[in-house]
N, C-alpha and C. Protein backbone atom coordinates (compact mmCIF):
# COMPACT_ATOMS: atom_id res chain seq x y z
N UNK A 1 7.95 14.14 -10.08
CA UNK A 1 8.97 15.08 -9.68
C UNK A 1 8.34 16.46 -9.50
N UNK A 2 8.63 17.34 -8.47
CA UNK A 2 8.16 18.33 -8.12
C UNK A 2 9.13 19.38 -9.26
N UNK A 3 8.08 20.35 -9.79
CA UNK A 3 8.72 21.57 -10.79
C UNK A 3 9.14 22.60 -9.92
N UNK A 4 8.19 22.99 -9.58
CA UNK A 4 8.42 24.56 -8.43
C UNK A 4 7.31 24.78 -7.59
N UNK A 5 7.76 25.75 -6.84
CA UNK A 5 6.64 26.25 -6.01
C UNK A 5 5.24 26.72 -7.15
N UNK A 6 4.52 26.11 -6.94
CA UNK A 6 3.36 26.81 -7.71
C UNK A 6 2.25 27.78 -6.65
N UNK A 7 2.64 27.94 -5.74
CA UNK A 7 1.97 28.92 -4.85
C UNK A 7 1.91 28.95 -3.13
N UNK A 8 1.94 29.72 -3.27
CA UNK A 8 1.61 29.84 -1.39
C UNK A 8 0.54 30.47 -1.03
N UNK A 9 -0.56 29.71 -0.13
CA UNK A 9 -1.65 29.62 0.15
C UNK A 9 -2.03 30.32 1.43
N UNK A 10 -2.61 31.46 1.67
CA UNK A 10 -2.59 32.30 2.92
C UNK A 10 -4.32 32.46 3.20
N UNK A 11 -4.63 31.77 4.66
CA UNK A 11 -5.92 32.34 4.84
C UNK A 11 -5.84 33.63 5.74
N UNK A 12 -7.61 33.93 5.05
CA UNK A 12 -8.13 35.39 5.51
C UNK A 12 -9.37 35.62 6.19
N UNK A 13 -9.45 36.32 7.19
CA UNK A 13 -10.98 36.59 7.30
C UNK A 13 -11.61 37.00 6.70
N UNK A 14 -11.28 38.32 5.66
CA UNK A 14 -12.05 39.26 5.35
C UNK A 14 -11.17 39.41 3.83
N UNK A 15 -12.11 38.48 2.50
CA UNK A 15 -11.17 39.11 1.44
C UNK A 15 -10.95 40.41 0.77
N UNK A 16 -12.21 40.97 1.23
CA UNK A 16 -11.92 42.07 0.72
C UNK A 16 -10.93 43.54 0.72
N UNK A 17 -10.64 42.77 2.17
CA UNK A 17 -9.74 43.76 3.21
C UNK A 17 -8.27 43.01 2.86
N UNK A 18 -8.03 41.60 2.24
CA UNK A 18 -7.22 41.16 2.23
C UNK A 18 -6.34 41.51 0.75
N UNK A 19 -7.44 41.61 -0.22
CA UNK A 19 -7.44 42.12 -1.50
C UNK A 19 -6.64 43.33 -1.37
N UNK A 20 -7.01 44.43 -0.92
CA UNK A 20 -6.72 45.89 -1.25
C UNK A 20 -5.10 45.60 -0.10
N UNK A 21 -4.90 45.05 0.84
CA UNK A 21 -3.47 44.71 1.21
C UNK A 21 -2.59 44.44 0.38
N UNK A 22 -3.02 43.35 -0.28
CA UNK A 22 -1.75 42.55 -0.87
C UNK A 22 -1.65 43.30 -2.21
N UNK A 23 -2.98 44.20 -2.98
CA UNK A 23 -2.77 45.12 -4.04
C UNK A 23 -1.75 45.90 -3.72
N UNK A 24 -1.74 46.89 -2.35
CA UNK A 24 -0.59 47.46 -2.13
C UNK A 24 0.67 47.08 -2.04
N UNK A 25 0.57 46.22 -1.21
CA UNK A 25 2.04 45.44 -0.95
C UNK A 25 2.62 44.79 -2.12
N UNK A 26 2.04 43.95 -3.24
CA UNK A 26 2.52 43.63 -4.22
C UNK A 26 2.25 44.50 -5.62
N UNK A 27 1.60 45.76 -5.49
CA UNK A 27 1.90 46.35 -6.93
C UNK A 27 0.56 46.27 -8.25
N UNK A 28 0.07 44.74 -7.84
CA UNK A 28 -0.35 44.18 -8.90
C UNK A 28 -1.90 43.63 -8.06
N UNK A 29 -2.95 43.69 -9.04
CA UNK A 29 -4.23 43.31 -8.65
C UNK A 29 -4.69 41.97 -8.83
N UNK A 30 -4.99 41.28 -8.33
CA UNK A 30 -5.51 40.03 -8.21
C UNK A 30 -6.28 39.56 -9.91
N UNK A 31 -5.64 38.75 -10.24
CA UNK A 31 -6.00 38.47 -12.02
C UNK A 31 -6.94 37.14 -11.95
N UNK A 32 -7.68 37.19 -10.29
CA UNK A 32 -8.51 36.27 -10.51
C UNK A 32 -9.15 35.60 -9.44
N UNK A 33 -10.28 35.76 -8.80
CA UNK A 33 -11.18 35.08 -8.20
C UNK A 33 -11.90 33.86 -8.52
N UNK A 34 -12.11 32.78 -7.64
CA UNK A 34 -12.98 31.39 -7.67
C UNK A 34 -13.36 30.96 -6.25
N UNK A 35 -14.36 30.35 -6.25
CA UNK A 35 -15.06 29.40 -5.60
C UNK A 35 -14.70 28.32 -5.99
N UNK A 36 -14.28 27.65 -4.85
CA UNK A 36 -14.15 26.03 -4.80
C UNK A 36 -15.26 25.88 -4.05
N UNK A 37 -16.83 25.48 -4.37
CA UNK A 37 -17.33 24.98 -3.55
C UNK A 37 -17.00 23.49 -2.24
N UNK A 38 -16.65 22.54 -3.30
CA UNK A 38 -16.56 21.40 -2.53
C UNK A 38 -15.69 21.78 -1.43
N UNK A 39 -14.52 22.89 -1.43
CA UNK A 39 -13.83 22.83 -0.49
C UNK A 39 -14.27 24.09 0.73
N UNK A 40 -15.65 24.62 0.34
CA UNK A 40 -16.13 26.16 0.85
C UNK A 40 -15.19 26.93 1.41
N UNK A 41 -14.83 27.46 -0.09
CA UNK A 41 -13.55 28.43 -0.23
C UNK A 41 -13.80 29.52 -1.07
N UNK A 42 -13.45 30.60 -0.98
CA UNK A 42 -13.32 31.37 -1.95
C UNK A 42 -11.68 31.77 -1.75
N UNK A 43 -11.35 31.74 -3.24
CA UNK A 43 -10.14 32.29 -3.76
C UNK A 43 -9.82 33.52 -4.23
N UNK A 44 -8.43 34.29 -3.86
CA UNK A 44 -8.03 35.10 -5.18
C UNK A 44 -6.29 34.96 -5.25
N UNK A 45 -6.36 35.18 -6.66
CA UNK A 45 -4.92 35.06 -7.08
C UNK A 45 -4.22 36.52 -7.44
N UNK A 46 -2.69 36.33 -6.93
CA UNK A 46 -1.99 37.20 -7.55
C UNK A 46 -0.80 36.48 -7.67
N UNK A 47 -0.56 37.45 -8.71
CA UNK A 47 1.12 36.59 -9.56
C UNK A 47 1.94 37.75 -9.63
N UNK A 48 3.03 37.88 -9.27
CA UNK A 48 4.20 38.78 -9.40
C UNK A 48 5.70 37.70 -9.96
N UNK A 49 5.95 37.87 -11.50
CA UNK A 49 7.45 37.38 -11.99
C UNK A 49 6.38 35.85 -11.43
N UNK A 50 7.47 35.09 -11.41
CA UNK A 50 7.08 33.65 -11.28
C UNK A 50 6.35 33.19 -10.09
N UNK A 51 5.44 34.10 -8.92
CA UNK A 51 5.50 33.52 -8.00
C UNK A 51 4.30 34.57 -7.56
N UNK A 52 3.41 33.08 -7.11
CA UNK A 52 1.71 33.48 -7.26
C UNK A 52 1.20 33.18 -5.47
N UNK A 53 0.94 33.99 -5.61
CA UNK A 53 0.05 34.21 -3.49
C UNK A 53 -1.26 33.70 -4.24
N UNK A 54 -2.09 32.75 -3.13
CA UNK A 54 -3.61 32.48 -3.15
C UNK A 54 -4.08 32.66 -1.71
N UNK A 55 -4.67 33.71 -2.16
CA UNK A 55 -5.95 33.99 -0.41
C UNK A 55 -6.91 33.09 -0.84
N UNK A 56 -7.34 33.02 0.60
CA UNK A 56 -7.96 31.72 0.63
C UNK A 56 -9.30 32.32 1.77
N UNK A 57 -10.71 32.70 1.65
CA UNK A 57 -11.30 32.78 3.08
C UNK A 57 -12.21 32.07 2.98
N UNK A 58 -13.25 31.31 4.02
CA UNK A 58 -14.26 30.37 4.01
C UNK A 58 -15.26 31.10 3.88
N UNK A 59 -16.10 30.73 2.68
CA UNK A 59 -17.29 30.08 2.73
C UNK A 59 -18.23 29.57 3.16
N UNK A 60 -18.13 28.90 4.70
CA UNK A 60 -18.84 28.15 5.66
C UNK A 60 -18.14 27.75 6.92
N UNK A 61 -18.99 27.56 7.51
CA UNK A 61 -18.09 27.31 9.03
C UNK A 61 -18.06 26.45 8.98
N UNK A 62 -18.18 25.65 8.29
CA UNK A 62 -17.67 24.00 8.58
C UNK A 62 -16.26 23.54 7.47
N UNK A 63 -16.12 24.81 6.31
CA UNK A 63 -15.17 24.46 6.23
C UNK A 63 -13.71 24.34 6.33
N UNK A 64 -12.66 23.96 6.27
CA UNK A 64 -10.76 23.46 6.42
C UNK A 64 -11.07 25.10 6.90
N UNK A 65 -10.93 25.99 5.63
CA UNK A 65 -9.90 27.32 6.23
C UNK A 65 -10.67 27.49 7.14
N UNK A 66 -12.25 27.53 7.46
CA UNK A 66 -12.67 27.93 8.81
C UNK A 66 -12.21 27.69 9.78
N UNK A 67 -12.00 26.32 9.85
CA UNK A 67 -11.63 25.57 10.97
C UNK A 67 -10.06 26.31 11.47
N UNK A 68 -9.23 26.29 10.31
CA UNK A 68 -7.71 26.87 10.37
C UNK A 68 -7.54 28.03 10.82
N UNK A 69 -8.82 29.17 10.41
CA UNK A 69 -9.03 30.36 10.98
C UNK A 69 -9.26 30.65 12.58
N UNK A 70 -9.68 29.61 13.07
CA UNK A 70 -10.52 29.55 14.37
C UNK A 70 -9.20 28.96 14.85
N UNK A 71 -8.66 28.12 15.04
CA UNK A 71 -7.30 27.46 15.53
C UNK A 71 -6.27 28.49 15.66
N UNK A 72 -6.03 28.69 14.48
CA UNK A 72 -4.65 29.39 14.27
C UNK A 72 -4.81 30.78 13.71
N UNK A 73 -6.18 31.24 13.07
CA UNK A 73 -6.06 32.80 12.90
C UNK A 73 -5.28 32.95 11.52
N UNK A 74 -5.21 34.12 11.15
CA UNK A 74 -4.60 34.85 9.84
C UNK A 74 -3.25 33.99 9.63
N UNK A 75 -2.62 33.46 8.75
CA UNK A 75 -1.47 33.29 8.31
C UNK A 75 -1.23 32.58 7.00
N UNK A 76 0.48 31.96 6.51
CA UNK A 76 0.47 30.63 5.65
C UNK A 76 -0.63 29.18 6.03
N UNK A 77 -1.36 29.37 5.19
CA UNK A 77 -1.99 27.97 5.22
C UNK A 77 -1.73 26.66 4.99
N UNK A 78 -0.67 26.63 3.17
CA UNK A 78 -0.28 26.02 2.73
C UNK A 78 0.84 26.07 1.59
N UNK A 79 1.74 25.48 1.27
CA UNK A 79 2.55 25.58 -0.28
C UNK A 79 2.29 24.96 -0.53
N UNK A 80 2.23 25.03 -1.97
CA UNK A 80 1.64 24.53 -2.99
C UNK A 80 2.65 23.97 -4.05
N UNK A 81 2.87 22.96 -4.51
CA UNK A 81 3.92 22.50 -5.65
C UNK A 81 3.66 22.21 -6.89
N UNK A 82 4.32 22.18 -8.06
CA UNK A 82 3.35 22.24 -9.50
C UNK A 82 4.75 20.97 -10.01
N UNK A 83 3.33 19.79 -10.35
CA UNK A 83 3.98 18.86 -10.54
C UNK A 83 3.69 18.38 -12.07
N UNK A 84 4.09 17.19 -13.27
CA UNK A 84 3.50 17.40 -14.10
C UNK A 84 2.74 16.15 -14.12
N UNK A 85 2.70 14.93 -13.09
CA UNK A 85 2.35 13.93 -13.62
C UNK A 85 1.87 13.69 -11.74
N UNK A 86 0.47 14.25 -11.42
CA UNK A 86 0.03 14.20 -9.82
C UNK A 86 0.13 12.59 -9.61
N UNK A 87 -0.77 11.55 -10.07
CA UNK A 87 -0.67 10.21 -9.69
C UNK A 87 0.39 9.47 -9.76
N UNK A 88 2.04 9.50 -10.63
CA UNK A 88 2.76 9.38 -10.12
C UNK A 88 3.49 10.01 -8.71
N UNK A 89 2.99 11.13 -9.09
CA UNK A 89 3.70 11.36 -7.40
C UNK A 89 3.04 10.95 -6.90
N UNK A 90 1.32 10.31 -6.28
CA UNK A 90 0.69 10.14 -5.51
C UNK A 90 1.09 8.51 -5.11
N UNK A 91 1.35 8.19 -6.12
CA UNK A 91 2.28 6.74 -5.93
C UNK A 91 3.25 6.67 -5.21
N UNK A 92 4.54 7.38 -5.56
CA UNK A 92 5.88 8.24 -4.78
C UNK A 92 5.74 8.07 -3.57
N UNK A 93 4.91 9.45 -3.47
CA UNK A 93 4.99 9.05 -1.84
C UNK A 93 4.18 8.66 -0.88
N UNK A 94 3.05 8.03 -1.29
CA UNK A 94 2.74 7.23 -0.50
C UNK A 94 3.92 5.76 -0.40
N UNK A 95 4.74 5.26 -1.41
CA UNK A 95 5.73 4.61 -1.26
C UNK A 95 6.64 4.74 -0.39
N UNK A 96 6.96 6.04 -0.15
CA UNK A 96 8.02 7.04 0.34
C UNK A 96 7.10 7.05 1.89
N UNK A 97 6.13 6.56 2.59
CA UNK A 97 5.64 6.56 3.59
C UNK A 97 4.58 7.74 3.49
N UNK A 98 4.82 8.71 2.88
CA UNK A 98 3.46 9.94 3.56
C UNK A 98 2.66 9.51 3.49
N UNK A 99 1.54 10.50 4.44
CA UNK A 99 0.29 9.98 4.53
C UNK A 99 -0.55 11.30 3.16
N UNK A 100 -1.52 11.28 2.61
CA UNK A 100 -1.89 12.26 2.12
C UNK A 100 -3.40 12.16 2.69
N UNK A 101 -3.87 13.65 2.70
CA UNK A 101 -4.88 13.81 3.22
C UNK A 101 -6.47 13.43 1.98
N UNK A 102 -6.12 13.41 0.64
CA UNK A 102 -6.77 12.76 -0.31
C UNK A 102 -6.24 12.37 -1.65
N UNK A 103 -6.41 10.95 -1.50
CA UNK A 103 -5.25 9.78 -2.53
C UNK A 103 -6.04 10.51 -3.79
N UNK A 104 -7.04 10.44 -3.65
CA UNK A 104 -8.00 10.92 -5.22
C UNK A 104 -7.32 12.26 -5.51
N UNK A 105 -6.63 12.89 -6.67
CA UNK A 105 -7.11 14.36 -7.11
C UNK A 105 -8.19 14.48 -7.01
N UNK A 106 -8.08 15.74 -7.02
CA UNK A 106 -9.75 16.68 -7.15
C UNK A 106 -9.72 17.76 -7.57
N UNK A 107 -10.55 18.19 -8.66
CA UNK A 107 -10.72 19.36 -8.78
C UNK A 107 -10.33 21.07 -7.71
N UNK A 108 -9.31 21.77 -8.00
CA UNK A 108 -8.72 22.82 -7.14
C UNK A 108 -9.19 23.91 -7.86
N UNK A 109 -8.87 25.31 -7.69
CA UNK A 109 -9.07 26.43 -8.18
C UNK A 109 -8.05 26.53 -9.35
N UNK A 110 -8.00 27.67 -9.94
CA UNK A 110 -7.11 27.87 -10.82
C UNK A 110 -6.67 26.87 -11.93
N UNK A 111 -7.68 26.42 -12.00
CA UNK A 111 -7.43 24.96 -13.10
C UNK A 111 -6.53 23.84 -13.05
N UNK A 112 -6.46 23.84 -11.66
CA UNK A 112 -5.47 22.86 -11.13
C UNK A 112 -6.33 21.45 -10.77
N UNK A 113 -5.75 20.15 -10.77
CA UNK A 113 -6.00 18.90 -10.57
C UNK A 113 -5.10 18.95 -9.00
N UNK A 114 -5.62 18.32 -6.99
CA UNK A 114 -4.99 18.74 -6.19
C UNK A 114 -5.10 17.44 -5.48
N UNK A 115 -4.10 17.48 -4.88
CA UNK A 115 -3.92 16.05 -3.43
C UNK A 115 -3.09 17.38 -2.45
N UNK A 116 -3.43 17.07 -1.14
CA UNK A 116 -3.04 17.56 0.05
C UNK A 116 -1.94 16.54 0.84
N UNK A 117 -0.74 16.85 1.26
CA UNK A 117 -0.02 16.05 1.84
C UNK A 117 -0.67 16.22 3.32
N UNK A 118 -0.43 15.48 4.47
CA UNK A 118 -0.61 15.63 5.50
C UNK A 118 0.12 16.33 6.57
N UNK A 119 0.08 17.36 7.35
CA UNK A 119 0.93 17.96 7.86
C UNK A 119 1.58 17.41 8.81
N UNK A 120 0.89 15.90 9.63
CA UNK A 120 2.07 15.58 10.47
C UNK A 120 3.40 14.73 10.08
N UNK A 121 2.91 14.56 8.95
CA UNK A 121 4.26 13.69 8.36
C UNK A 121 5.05 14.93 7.24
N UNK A 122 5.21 16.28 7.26
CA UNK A 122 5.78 17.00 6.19
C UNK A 122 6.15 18.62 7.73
N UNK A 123 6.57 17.80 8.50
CA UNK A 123 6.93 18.97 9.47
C UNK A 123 5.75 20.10 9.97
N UNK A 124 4.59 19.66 9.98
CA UNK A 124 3.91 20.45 10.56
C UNK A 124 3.23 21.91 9.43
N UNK A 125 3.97 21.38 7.97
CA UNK A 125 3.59 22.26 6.55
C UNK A 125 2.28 21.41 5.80
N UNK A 126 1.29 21.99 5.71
CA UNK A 126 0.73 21.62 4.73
C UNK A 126 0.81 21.67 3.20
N UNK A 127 1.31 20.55 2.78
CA UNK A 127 2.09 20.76 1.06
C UNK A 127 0.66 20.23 0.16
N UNK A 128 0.64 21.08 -0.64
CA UNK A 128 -0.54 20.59 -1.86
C UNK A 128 0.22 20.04 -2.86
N UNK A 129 0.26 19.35 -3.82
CA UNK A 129 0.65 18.83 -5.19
C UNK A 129 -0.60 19.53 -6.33
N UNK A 130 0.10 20.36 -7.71
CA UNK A 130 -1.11 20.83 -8.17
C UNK A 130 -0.75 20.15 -9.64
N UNK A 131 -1.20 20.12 -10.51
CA UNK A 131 -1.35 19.79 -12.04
C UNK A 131 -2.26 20.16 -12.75
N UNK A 132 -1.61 21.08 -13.75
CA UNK A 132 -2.75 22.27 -14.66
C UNK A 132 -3.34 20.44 -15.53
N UNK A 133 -4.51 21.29 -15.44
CA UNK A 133 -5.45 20.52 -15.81
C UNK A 133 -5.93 20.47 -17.39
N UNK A 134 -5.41 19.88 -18.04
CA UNK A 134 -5.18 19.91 -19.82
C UNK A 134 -6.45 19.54 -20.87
């Protein structure tokens, strides 16, 4: 069962330029940078009350946000959902027909355990499933 939004996922070209934006616009400074290598990503987080933005810029040109950058340019990348039990849902809905873009969790940023839904079967949204990692 899905809990809540656990984030919305925005790529960037330039984090640094993206950083000092969203400092202004939201008040509050980013309580946290990571590298996801496997996914050649760099992250940062901000959390305002219950509800956390993740910039997202590549790492490499070969990787997802690169690719997403080059396609489609600055925007929402992805939402993100905070679930408590990922392989039952990964059961769910692949039952439920979706396709997911990786049946395995994997290691995510922010100490999250992650599967990617597929965007042509979820309206053209890319939905993540996350689970703090215990």
């Amino acid at each position: 069962m899905v809990n809540k939004i656990e984030h919305i996922g925005i790529a960037v070209k330039n984090m640094d330029d993206a950083n000092v934006l969203f400092e202004k616009m939201l008040g509050v400074s980013s309580y946290k940078m990571e590298a996801v290598e496997s996914e050649g990503v760099l992250t940062s987080f901000f959390k305002t009350g219950n509800n956390k933005i993740e910039l997202l810029v590549a790492t490499n040109p070969e990787s997802p946000i690169a690719k997403f950058l080059e396609k489609k340019g600055e925007g929402i990348h992805h939402i993100a959902f905070d679930v408590d039990d990922i392989e039952t849902e990964i059961a769910r809905l692949k039952n439920e027909g979706f396709v997911l873009i990786n049946e395995v969790p994997k290691k995510g940023a922010d100490n999250k355990l992650v599967v990617f839904l597929h965007p042509k079967n979820t309206n053209g949204v890319l939905v993540e499933l996350c689970q703090e990692i215990k």
